[in-house]
C-alpha atoms as a PDB file:
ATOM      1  CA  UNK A   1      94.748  79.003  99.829  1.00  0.00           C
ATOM      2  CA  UNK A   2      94.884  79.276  96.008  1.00  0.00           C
ATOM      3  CA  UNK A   3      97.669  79.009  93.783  1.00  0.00           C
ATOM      4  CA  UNK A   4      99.027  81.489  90.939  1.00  0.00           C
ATOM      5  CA  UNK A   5      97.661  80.568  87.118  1.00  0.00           C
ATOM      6  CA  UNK A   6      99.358  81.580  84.481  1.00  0.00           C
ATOM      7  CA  UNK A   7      97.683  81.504  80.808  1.00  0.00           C
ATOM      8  CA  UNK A   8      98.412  82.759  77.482  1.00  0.00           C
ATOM      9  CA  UNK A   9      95.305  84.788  76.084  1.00  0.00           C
ATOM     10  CA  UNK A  10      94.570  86.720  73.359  1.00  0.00           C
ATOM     11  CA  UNK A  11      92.055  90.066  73.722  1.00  0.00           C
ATOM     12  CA  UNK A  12      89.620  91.209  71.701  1.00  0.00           C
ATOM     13  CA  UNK A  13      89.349  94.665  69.723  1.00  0.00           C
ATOM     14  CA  UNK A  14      85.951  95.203  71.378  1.00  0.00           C
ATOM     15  CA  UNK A  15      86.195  97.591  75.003  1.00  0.00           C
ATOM     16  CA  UNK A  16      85.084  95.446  77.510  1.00  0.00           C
ATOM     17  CA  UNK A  17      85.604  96.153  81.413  1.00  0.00           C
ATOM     18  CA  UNK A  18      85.392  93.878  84.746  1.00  0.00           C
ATOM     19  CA  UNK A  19      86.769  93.412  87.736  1.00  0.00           C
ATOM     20  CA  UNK A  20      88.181  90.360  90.203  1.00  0.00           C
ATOM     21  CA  UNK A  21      88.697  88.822  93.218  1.00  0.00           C
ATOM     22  CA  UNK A  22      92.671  88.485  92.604  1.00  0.00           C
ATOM     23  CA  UNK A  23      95.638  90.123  91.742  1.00  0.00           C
ATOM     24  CA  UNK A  24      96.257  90.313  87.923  1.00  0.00           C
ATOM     25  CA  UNK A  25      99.542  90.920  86.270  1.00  0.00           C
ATOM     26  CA  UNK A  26      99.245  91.314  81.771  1.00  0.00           C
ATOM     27  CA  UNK A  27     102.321  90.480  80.434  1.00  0.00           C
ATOM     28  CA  UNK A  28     103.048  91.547  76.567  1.00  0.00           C
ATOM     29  CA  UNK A  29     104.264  88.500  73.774  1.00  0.00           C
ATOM     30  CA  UNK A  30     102.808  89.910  70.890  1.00  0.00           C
ATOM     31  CA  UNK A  31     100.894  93.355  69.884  1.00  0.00           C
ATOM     32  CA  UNK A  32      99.055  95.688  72.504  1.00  0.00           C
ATOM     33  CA  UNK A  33      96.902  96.229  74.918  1.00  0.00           C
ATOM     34  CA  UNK A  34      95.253  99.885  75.646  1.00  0.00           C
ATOM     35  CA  UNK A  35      94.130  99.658  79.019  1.00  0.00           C
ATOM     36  CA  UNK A  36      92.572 101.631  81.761  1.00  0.00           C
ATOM     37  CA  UNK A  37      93.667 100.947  85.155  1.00  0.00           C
ATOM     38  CA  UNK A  38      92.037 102.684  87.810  1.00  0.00           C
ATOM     39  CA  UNK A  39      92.681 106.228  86.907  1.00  0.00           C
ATOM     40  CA  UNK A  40      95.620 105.219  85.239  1.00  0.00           C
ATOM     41  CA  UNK A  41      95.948 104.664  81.461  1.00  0.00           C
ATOM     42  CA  UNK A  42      98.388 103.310  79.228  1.00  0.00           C
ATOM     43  CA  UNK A  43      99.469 100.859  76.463  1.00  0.00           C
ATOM     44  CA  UNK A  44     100.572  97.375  77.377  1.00  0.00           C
ATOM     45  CA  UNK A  45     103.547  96.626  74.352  1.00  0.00           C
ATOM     46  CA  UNK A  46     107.222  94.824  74.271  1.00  0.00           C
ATOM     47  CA  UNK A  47     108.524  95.208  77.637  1.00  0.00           C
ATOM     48  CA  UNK A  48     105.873  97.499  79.422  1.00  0.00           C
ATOM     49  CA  UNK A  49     103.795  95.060  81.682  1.00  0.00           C
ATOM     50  CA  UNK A  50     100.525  95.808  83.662  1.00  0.00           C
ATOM     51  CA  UNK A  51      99.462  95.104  87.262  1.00  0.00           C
ATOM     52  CA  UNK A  52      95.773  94.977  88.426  1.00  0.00           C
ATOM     53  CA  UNK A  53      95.171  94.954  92.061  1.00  0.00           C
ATOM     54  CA  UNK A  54      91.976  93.021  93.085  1.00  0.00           C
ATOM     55  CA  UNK A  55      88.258  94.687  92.879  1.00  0.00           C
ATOM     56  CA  UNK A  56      90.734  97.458  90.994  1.00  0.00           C
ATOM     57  CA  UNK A  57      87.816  97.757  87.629  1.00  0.00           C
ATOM     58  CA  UNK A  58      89.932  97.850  84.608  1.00  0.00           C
ATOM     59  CA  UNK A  59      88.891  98.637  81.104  1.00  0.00           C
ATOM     60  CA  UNK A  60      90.854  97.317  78.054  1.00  0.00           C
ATOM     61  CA  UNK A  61      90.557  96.593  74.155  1.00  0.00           C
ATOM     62  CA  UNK A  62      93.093  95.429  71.446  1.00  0.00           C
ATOM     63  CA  UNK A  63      93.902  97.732  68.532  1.00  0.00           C
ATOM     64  CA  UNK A  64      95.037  95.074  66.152  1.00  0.00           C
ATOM     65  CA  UNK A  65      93.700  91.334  66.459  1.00  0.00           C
ATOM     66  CA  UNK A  66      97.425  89.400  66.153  1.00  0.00           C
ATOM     67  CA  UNK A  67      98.207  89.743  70.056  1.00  0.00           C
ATOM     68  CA  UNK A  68      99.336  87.199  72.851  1.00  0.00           C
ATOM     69  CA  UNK A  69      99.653  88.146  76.360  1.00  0.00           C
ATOM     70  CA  UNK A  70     101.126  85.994  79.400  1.00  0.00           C
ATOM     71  CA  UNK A  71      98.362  86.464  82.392  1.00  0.00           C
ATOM     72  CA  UNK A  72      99.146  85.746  85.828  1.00  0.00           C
ATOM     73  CA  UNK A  73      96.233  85.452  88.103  1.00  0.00           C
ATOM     74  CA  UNK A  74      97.000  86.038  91.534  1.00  0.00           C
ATOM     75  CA  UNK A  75      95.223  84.822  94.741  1.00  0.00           C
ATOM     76  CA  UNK A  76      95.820  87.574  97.461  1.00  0.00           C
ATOM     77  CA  UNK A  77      97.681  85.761  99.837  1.00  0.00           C
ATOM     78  CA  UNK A  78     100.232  84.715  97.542  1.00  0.00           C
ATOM     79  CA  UNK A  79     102.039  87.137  96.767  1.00  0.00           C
ATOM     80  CA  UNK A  80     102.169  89.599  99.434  1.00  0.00           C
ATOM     81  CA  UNK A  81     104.849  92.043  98.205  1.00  0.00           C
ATOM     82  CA  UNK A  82     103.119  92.400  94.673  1.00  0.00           C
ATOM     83  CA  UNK A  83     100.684  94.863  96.154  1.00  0.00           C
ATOM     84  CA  UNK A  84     103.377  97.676  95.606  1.00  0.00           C
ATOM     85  CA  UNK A  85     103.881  97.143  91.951  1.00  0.00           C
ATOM     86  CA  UNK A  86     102.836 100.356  89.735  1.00  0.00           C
ATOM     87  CA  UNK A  87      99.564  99.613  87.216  1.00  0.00           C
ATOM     88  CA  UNK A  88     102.204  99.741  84.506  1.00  0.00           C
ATOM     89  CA  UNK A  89     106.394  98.957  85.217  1.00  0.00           C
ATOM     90  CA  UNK A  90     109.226  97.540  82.514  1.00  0.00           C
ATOM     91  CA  UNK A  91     110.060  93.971  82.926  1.00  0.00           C
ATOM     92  CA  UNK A  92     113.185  93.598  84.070  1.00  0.00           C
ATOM     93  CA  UNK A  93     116.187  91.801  82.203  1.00  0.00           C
ATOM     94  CA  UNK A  94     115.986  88.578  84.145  1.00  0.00           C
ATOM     95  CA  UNK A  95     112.203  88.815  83.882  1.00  0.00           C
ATOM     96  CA  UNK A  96     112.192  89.284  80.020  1.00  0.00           C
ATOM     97  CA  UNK A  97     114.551  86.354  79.796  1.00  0.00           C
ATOM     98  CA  UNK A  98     111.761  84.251  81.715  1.00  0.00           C
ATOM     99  CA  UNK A  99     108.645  85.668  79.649  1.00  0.00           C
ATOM    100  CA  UNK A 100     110.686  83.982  76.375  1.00  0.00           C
ATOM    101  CA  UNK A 101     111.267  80.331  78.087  1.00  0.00           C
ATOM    102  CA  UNK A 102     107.262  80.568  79.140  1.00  0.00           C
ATOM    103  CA  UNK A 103     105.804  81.983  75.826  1.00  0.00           C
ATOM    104  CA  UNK A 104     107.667  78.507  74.284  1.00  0.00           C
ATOM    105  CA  UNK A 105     106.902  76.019  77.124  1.00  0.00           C
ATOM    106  CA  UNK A 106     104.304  76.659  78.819  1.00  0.00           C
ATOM    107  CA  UNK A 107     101.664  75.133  76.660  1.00  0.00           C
ATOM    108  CA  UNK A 108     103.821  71.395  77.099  1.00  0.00           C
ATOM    109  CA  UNK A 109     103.835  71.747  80.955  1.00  0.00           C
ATOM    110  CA  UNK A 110     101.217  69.273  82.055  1.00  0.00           C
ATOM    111  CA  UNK A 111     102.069  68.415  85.514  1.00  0.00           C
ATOM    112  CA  UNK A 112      99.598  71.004  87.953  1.00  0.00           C
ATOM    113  CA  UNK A 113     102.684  71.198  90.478  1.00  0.00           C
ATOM    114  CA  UNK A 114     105.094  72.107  88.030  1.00  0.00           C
ATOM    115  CA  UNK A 115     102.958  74.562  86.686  1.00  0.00           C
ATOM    116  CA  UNK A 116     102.158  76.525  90.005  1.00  0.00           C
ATOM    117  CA  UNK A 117     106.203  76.529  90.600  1.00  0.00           C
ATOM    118  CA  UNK A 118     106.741  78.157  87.213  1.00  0.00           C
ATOM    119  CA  UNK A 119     104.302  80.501  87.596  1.00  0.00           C
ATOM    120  CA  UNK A 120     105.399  81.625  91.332  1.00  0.00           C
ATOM    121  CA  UNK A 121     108.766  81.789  89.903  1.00  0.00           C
ATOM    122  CA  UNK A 122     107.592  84.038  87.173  1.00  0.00           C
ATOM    123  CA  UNK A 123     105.554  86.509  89.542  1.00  0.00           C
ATOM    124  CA  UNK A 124     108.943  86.451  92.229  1.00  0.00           C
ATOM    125  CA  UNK A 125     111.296  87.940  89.629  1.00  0.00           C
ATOM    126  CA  UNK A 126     108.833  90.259  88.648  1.00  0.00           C
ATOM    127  CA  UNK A 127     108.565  91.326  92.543  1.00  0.00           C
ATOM    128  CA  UNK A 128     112.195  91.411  92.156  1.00  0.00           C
ATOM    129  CA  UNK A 129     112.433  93.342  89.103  1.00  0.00           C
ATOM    130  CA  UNK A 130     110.052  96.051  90.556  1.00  0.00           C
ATOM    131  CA  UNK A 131     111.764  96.799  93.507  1.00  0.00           C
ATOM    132  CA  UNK A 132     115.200  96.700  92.225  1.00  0.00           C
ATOM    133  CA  UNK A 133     114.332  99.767  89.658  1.00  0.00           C
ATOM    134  CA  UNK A 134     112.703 101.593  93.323  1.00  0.00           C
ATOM    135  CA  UNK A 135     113.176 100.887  96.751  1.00  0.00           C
ATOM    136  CA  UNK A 136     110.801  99.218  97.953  1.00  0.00           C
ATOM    137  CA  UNK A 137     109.341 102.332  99.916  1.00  0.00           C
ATOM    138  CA  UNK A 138     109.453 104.525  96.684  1.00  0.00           C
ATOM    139  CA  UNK A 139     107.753 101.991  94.520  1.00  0.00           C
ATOM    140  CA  UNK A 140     105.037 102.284  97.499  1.00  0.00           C
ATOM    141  CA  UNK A 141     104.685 105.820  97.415  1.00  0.00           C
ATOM    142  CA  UNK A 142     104.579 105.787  93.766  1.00  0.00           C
ATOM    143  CA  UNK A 143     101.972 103.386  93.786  1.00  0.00           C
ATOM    144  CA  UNK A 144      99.836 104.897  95.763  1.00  0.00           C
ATOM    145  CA  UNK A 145     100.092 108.381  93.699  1.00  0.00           C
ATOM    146  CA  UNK A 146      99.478 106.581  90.962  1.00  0.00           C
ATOM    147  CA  UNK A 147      96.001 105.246  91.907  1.00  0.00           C
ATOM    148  CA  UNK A 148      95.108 108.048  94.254  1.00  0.00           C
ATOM    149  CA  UNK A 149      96.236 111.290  92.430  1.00  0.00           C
ATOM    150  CA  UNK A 150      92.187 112.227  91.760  1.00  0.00           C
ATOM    151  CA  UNK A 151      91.494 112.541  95.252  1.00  0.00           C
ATOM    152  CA  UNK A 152      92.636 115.410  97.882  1.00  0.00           C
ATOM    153  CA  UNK A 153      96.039 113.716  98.407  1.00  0.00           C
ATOM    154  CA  UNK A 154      99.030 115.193  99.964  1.00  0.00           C
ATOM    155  CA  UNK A 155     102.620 114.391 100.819  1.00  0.00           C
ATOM    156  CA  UNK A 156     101.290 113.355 104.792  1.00  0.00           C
ATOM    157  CA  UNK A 157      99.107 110.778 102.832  1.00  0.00           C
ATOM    158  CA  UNK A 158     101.645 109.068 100.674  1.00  0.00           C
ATOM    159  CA  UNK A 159     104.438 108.829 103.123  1.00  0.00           C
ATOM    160  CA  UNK A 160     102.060 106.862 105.497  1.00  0.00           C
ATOM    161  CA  UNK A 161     101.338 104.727 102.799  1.00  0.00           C
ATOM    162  CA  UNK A 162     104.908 104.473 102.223  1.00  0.00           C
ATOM    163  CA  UNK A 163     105.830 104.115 105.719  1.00  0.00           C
ATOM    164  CA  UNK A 164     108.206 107.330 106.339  1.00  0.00           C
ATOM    165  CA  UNK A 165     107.808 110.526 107.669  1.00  0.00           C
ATOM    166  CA  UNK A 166     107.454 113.276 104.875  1.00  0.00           C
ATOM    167  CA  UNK A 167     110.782 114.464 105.164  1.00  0.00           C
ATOM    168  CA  UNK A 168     112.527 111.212 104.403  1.00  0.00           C
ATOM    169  CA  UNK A 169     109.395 110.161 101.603  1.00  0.00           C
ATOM    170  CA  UNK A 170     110.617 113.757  99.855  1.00  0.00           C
ATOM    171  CA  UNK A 171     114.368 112.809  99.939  1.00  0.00           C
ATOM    172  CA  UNK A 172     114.225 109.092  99.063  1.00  0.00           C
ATOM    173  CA  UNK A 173     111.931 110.182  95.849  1.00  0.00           C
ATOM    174  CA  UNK A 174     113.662 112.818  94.684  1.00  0.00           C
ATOM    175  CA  UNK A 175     116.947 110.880  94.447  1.00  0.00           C
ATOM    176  CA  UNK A 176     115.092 107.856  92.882  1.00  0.00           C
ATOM    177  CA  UNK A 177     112.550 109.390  90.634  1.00  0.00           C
ATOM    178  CA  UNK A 178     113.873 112.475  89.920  1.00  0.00           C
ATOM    179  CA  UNK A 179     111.119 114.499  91.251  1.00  0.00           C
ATOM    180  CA  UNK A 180     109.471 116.338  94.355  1.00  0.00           C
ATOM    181  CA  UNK A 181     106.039 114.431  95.545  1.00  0.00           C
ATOM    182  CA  UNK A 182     103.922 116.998  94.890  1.00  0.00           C
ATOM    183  CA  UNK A 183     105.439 117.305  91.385  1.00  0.00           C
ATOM    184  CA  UNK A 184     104.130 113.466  90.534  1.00  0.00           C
ATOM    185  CA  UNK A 185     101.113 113.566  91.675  1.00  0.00           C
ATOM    186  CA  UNK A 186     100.856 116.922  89.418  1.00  0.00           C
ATOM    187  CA  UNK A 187     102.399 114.820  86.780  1.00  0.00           C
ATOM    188  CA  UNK A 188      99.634 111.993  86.730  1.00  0.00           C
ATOM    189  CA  UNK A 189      96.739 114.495  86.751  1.00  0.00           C
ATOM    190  CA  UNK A 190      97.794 116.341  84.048  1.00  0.00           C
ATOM    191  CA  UNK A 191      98.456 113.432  81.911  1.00  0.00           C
ATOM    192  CA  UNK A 192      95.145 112.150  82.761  1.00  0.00           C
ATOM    193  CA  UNK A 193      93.609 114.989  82.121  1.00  0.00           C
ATOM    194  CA  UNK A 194      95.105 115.427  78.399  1.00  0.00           C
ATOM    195  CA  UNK A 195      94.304 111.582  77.627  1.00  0.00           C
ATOM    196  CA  UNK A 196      90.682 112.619  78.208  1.00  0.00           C
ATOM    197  CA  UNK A 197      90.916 116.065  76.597  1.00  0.00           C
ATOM    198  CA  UNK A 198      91.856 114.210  73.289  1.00  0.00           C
ATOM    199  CA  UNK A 199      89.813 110.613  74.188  1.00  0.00           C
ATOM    200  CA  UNK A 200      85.806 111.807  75.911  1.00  0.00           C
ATOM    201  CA  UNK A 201      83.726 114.802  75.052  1.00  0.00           C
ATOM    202  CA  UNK A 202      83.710 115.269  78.480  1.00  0.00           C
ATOM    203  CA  UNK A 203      83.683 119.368  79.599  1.00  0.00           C
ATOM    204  CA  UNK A 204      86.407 120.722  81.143  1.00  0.00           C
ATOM    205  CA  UNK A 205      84.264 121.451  84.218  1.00  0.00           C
ATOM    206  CA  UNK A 206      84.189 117.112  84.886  1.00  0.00           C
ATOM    207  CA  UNK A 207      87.506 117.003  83.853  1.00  0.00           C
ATOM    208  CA  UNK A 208      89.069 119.040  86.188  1.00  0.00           C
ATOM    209  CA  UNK A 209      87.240 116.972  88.785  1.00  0.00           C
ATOM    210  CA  UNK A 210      88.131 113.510  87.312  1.00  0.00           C
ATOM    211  CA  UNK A 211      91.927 114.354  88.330  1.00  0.00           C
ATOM    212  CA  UNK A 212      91.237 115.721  91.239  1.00  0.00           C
ATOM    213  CA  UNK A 213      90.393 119.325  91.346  1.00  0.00           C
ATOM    214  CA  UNK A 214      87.773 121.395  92.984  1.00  0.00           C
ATOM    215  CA  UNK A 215      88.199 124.445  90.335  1.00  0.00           C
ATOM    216  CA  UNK A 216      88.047 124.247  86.975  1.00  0.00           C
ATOM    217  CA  UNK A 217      90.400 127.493  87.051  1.00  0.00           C
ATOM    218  CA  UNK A 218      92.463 125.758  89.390  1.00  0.00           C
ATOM    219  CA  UNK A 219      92.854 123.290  86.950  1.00  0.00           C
ATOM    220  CA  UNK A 220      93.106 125.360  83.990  1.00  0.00           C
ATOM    221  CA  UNK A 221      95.790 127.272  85.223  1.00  0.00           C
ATOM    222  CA  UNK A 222      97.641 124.170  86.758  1.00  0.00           C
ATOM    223  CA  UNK A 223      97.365 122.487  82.977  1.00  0.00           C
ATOM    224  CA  UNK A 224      98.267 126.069  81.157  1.00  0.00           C
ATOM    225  CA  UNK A 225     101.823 125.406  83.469  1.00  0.00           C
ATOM    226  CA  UNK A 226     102.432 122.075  82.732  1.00  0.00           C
ATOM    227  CA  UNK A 227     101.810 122.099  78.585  1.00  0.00           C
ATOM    228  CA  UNK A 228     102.197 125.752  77.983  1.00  0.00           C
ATOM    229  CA  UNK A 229      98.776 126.066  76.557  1.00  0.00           C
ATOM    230  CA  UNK A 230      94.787 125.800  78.002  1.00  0.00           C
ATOM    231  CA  UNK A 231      92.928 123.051  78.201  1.00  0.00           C
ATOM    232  CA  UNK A 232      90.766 123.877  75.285  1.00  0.00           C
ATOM    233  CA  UNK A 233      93.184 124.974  73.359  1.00  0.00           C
ATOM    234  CA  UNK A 234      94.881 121.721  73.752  1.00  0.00           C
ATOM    235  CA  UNK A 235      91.866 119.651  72.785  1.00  0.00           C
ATOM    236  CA  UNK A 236      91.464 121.813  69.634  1.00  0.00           C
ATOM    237  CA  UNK A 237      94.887 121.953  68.246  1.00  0.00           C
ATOM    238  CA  UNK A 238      96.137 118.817  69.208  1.00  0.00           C
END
């Protein structure tokens, strides 16, 4: 059985991309991160963290050089409930409070023991945090949309993963998120699919299919409702 270590690191401006055995949670001190989670993508910055499951591949760079980051790796089995985090989630108030007292001491804490304590503590609240913004069932389901929205998902498929039946997933998400199911998982792919309209040269064609459609039409169409305007249009006039 491992224990949780807890580092502060700096990242480079050059891409770079791996993957690991553990769990991974990036937590911002200084500057940002643009990272690639999965199929998710986002900026790592003041109080937006970023969890990595383990064997998730994750590709990353630094747009400015000044950065510090607090990085918790994470041996499977200890942390159990951290599973259900989101690749990207605020910190929460009691969590932010923590990240300060670390970013000052952690450097002086020399005893091993003390260490691992600290840095379970850290990685509890940020359990905590997580599930008090979502119940724990909705941060599932969300999770799962999040890193599953480019394959042939439906609402069956997330409320097993969340363990409810459909009816209940559809109720319980709608009053937390503000949303229907379907409606999310619409949500990701078409903000994945504008991040690489603007970011690759891929064609629309391997776009749709990146996000999870069959038919570039399909796709089209779906996009032309969610931004008011076609995908190509988009990537010219944006």
């Amino acid at each position: 059985m491992g224990t949780i270590d807890l580092t502060q690191r700096s990242y480079s401006k050059a891409p770079s991309a791996h993957s690991h055995t553990f769990h991974q949670i990036v937590i911002p001190l200084q500057g940002e991160l643009e990272i690639q989670i999965g199929y998710a993508q986002g900026v790592l910055c003041a109080d937006r963290a970023g969890f990595i499951c383990a064997q998730e591949t994750h590709e990353f760079a630094a747009p400015e050089g000044n950065n510090q980051f607090l990085v918790a790796d994470i041996p499977i089995d200890q942390a159990p409930r951290i599973a259900s985090l989101s690749p990207f989630f605020s910190l929460s108030y009691a969590a932010q409070q923590y990240r300060s007292f670390l970013a000052a001491s952690l450097e002086s804490i020399e005893s091993a023991a003390l260490r691992s304590q600290v840095s379970a503590l850290a990685v509890a609240l940020l359990e905590d945090g997580a599930e008090a913004q979502y119940d724990r069932r909705v941060a599932a389901a969300k999770c799962y949309i999040e890193r599953h929205f480019h394959l042939d998902i439906n609402v069956r498929n997330v409320a097993d993963a969340a363990a409810l039946s459909p009816r209940q997933l559809n109720a319980l998400f709608k009053a937390q998120v503000g949303t229907t199911v379907h409606a999310y998982v619409v949500r990701c792919r078409m903000e994945r699919a504008r991040d690489l309209l603007l970011t690759s040269s891929a064609t629309i064609t391997n776009i749709a299919a990146a996000v999870g459609y069959d038919s570039a039409a399909a796709f089209s169409y779906r996009f032309r409702q969610f931004f008011d305007r076609s995908p190509r249009y988009y990537r010219q006039n944006a």
